[in-house]
Protein backbone atom coordinates (compact mmCIF):
# COMPACT_ATOMS: atom_id res chain seq x y z
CA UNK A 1 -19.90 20.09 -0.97
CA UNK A 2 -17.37 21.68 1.34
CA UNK A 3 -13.80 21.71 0.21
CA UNK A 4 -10.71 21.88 1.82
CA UNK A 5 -7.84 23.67 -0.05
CA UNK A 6 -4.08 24.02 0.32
CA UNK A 7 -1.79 26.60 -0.78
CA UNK A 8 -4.79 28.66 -0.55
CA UNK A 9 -2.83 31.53 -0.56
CA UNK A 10 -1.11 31.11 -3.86
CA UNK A 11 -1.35 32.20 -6.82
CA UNK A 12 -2.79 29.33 -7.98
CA UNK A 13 -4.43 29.34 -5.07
CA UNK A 14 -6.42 32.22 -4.77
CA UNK A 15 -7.75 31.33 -8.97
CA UNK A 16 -8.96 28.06 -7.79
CA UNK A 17 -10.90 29.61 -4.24
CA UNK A 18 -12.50 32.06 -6.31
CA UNK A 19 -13.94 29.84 -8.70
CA UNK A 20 -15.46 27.46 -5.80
CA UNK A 21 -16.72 30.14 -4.24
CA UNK A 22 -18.19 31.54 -7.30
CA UNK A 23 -19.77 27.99 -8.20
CA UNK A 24 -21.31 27.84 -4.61
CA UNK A 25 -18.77 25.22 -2.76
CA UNK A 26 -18.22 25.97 0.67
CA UNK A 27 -14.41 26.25 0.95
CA UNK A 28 -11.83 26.14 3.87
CA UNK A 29 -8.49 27.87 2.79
CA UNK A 30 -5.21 26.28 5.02
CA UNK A 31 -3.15 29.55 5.17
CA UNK A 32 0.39 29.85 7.63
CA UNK A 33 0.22 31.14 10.18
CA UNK A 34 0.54 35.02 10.26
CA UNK A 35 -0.28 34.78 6.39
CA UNK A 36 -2.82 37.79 5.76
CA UNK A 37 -6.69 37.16 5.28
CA UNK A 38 -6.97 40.04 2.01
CA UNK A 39 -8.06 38.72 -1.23
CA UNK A 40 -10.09 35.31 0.02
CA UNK A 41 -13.29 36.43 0.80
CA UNK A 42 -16.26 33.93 1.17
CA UNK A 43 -14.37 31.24 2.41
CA UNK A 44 -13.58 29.61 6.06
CA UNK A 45 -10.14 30.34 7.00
CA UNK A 46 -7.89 27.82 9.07
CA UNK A 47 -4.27 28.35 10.06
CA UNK A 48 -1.76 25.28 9.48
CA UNK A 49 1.47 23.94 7.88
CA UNK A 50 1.65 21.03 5.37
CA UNK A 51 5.16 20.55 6.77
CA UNK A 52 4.15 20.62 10.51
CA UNK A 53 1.89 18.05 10.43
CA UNK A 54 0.52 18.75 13.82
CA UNK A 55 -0.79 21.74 12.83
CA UNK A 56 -3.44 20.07 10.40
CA UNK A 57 -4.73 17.81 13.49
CA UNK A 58 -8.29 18.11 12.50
CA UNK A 59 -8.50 20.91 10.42
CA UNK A 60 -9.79 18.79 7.93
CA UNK A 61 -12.75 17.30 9.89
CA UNK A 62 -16.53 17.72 7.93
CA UNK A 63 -14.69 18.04 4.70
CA UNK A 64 -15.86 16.25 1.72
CA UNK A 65 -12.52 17.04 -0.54
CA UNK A 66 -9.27 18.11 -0.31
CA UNK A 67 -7.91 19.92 -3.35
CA UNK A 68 -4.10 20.24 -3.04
CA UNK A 69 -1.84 22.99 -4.49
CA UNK A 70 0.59 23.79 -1.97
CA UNK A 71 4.22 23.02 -3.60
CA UNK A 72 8.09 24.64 -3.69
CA UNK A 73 7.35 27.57 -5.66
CA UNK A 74 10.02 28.86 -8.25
CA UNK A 75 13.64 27.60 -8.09
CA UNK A 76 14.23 25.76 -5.00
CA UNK A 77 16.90 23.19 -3.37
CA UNK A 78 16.73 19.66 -2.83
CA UNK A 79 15.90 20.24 1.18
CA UNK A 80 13.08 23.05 0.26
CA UNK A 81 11.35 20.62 -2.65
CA UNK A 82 11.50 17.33 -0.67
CA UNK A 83 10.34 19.21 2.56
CA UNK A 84 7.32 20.74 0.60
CA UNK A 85 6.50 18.48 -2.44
CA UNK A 86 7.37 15.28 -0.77
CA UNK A 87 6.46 15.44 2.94
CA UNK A 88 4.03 18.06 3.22
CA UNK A 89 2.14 16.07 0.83
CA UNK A 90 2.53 12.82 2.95
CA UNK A 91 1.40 14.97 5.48
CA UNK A 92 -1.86 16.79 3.90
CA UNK A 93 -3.05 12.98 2.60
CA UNK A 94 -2.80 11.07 5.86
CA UNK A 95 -4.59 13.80 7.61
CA UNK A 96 -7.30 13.35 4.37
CA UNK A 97 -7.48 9.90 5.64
CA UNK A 98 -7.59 10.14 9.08
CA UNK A 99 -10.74 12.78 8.15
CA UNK A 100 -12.38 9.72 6.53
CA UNK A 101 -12.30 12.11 3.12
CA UNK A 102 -12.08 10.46 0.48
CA UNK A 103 -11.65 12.78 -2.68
CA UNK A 104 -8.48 14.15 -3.15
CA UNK A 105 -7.81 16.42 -6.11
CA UNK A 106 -3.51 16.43 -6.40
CA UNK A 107 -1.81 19.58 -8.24
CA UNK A 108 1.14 18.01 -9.96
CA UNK A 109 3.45 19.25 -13.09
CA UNK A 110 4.65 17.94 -16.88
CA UNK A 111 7.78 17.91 -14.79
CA UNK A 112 7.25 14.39 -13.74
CA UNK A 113 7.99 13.12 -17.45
CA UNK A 114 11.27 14.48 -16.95
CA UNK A 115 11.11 17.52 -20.14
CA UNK A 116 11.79 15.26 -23.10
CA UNK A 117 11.55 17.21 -26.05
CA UNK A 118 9.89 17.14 -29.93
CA UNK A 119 7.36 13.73 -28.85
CA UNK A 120 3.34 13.83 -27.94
CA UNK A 121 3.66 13.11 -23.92
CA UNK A 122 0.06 11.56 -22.93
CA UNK A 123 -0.48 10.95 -19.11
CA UNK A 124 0.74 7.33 -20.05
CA UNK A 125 3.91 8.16 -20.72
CA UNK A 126 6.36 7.14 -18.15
CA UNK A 127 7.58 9.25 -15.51
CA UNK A 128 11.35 9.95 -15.23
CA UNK A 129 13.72 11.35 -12.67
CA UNK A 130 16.42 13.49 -14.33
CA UNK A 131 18.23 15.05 -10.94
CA UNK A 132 16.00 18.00 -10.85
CA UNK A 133 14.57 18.74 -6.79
CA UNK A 134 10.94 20.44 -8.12
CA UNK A 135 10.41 17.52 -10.82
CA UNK A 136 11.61 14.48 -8.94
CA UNK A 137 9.81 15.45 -5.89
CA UNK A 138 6.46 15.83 -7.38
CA UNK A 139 7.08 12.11 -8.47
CA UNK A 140 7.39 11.16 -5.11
CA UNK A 141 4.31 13.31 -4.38
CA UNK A 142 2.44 11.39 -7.14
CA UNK A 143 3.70 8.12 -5.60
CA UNK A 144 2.25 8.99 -2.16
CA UNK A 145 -1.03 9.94 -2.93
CA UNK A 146 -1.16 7.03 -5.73
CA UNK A 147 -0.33 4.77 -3.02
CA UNK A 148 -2.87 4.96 -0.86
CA UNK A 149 -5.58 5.21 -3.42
CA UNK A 150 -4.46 1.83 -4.74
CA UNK A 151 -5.46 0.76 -1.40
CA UNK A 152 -8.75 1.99 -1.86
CA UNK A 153 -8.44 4.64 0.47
CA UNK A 154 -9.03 7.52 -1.98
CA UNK A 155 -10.68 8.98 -4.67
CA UNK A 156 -7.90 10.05 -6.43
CA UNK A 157 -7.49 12.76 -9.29
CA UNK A 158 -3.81 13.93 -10.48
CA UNK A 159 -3.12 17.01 -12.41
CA UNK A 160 -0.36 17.83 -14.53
CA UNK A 161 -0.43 21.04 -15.11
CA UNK A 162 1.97 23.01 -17.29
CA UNK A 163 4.31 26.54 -16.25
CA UNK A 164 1.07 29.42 -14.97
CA UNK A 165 0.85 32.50 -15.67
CA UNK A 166 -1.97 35.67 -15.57
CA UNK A 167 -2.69 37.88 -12.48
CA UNK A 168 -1.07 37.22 -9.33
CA UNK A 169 2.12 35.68 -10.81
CA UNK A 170 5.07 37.70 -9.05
CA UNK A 171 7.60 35.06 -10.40
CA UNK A 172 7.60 34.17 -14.34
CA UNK A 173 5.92 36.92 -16.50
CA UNK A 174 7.46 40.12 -13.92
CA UNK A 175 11.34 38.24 -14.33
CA UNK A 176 10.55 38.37 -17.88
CA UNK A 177 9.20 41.97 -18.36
CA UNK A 178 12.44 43.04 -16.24
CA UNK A 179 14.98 41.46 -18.41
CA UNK A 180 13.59 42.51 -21.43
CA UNK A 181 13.65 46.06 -20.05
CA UNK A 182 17.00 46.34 -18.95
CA UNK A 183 18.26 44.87 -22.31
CA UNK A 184 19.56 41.79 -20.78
CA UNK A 185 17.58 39.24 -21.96
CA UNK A 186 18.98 36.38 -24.41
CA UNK A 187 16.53 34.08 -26.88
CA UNK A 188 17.36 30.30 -26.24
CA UNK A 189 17.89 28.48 -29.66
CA UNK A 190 15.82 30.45 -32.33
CA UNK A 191 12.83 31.28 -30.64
CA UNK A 192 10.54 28.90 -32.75
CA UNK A 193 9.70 26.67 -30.12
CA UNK A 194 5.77 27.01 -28.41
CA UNK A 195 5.64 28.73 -25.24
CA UNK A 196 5.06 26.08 -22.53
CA UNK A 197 2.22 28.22 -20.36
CA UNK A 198 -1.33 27.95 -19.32
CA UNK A 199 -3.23 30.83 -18.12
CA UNK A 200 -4.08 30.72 -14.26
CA UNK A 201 -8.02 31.17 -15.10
CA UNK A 202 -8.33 28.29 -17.01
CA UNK A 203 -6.01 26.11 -14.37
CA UNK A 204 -8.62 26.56 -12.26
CA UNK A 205 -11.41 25.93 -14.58
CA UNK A 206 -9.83 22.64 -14.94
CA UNK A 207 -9.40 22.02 -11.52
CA UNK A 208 -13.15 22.65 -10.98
CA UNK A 209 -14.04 20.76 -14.00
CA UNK A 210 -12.29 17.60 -12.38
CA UNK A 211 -14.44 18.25 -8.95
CA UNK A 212 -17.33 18.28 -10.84
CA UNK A 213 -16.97 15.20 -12.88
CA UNK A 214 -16.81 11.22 -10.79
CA UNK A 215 -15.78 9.74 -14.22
CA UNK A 216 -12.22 12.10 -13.59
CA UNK A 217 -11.82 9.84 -10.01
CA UNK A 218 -8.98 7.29 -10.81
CA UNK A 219 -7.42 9.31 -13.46
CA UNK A 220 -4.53 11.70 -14.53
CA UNK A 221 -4.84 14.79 -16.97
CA UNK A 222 -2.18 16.86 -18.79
CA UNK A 223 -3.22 20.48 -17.93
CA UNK A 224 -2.00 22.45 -20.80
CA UNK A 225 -2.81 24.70 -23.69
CA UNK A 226 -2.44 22.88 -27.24
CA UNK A 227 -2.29 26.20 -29.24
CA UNK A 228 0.19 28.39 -27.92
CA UNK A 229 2.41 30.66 -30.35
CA UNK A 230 6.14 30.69 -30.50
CA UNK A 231 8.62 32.33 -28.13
CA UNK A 232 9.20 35.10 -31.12
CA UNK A 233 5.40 35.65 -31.08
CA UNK A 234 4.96 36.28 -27.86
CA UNK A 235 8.15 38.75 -26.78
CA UNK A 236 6.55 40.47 -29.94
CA UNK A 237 3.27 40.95 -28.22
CA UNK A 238 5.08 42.17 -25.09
CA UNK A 239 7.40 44.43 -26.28
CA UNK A 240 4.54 46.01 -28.12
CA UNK A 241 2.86 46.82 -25.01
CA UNK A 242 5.98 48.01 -23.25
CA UNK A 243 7.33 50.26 -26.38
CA UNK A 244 10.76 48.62 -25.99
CA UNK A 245 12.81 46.93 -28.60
CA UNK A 246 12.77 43.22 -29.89
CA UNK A 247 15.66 41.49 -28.50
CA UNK A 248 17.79 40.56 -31.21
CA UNK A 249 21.00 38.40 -29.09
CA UNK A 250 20.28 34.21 -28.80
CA UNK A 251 22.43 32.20 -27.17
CA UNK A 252 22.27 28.42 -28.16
CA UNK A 253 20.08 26.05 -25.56
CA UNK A 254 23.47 23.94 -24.79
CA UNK A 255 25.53 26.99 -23.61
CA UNK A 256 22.35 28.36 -21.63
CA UNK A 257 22.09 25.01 -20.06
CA UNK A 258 26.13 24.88 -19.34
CA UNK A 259 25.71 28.45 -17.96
CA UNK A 260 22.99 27.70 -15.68
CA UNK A 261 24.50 25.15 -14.37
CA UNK A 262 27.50 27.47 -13.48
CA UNK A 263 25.30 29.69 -11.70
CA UNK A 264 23.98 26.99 -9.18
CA UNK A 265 27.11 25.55 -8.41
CA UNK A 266 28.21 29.31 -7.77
CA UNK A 267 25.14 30.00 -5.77
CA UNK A 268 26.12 27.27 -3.07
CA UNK A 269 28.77 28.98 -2.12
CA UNK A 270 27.27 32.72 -2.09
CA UNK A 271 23.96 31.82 -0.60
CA UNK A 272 21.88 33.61 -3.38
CA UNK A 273 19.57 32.54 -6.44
CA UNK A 274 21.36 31.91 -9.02
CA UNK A 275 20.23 34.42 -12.12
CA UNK A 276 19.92 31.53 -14.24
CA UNK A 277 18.64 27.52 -13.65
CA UNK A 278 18.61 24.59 -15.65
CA UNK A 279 14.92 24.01 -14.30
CA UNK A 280 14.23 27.38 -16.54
CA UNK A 281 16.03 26.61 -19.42
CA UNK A 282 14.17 23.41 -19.33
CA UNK A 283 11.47 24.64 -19.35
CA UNK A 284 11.63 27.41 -21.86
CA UNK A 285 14.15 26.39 -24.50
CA UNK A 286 13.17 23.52 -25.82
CA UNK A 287 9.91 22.28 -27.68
CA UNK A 288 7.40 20.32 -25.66
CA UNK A 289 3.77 18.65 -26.88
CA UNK A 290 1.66 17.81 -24.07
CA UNK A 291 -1.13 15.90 -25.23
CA UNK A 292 -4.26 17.49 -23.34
CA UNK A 293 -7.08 14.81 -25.57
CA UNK A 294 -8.14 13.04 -22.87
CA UNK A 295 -9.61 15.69 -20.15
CA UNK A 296 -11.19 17.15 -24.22
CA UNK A 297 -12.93 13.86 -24.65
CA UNK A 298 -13.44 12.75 -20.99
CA UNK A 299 -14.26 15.92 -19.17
CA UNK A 300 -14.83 18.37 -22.18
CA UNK A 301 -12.28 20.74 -20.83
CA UNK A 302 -10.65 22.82 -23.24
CA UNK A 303 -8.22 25.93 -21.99
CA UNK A 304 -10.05 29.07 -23.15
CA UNK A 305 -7.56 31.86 -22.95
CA UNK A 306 -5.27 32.62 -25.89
CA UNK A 307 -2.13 33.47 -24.76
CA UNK A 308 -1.48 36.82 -26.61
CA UNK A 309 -3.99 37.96 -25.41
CA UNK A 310 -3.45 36.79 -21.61
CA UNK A 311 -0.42 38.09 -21.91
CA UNK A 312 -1.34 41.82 -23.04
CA UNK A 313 -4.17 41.65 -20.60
CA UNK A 314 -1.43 40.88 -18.05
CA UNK A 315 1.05 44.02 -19.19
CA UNK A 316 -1.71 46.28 -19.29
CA UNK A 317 -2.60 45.64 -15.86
CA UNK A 318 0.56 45.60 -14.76
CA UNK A 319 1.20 49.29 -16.32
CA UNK A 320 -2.27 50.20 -15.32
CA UNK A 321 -1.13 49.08 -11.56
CA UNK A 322 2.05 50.93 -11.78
CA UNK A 323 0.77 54.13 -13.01
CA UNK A 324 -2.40 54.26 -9.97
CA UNK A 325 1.23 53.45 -7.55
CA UNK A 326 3.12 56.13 -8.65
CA UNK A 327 -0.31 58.40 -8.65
CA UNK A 328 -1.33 57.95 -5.04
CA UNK A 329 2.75 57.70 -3.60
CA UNK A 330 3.36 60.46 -1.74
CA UNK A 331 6.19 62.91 -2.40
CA UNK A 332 9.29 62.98 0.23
């Protein structure tokens, strides 16, 4: 089967192209242009934009599916999330169609059910726009590609997947290991609620566990990992590795949220990320149950990596990598 896969670069990406490639699919990555080649090896390499979608003109052509990740990555604007999410999706699915392919594997997020706390969310639950640019745009995503597979014009899987996290992530876990070092970091509520993460190996287990399987065509799966430990738990396990203290300041998840949304209204005006964003607050002070039963019992999938220890595998590299930098820099 060859496969054609967006946001190849990513760090989702690169996960998933290793795992086809290491399962024997012959895979096309779309990279940007001027993107660098390093770290896909044994796969076709094509240059394109899902936002230009005259750079895909037949790209796609011999292709047999199209799996795709590209999406706004960390906190982004309305114009960067409907550009990305919205359109480039649009794009990357009529130029599926115009391929004559007709499996499409479509990377979505939890996000869609609009982060409604302390209730079991199965895929049937109902999706919900709550003014947020990442989560209301990967409706519309889901709504494009649902669209024309209701018209019989794909084999359609969607994938919600939970926050990743494990090698390659430059956003989440390395923001997190840098406020906790520099002492500012505050727990949201009391720490007690799960961690909301899924380790990028097993993401891409999933994703070739869906390619694998016809019975997934038709369907959506919650992507998630049912057994993760508390917030407590796991700055525990990281501040262990780093030999720093436990943070001992919380700051209640109301006043986080109020602050956050300070800090956007603040960054309009200065042109810079805000520090803080109600998207991450979301998404990391509150308690969430994803129901992940049905791609157990239809697919057999079942996440694999505990997420203490993904996460000390994750510091230790991390030191490991920063020790071999400062090693082989050069004095001035």
């Amino acid at each position: 089967m060859k496969v054609f896969v967006t946001g190849a670069s990513g760090f989702i990406g690169k996960a998933v192209l290793k795992n086809l490639v290491n399962n024997h699919y012959e895979v096309t990555a779309l990279l940007l242009p001027g993107e660098p080649e390093n770290q896909i090896s044994g796969t076709a390499i094509v240059r394109g934009d899902v936002t230009q979608p005259d750079t895909l003109s037949g790209k796609m052509d011999g292709h047999n599916a199209v799996i795709h990740l590209a999406g706004a990555v960390g906190y982004q604007g309305w114009k960067t999330c409907i550009i990305i999410n919205k359109n480039g999706t649009m794009n990357v699915v009529q130029e599926a169609v115009n391929s004559g392919i007709r499996r499409f594997i479509h990377m979505s997020s939890v996000s869609v059910y609009g982060r409604i706390p302390n209730i079991s969310i199965e895929e049937s639950f109902p999706v919900k726009k709550i003014g947020d640019p990442y989560g209301d745009t990967k409706i519309d995503a889901e709504s494009i590609v649902s669209g024309y597979a209701s018209k019989g014009m794909l084999d359609l899987t969607i994938i919600r997947s939970t926050a990743v996290y494990g090698e390659g992530d430059e956003k989440f876990l390395p923001k997190l290991i840098e406020s906790l070092k520099s002492g500012r970091f505050r727990i949201i509520g009391n720490g007690l609620q799960s961690v909301d993460l899924i380790h990028v190996r097993d993401v891409a287990d999933g994703v070739l566990r869906v390619l694998k399987e016809k019975k997934s065509i038709g369907k959506i799966y919650n992507l998630a990992n049912p057994h993760n430990p508390t917030w407590n738990e796991m700055l525990k396990t990281i501040i262990l590795e780093l030999g720093i203290p436990m943070p001992d300041k919380y700051i209640s998840y109301r006043f986080a949220y109020y602050l956050a949304g300070m800090m956007e209204f603040i960054s309009r005006f200065t042109r810079k990320p805000p520090r803080l964003n109600r998207y991450s607050i979301r998404l990391v002070g509150r308690q969430y149950n994803y129901r992940t039963d049905k791609i157990r019992n239809e697919l057999g999938f079942t996440p694999t990596i505990n997420l203490l220890d993904g996460i000390r595998e994750y510091v230790k590299e991390m030191k490991k990598s920063s020790h071999d930098h400062s090693h082989n820099c050069p004095l001035s």
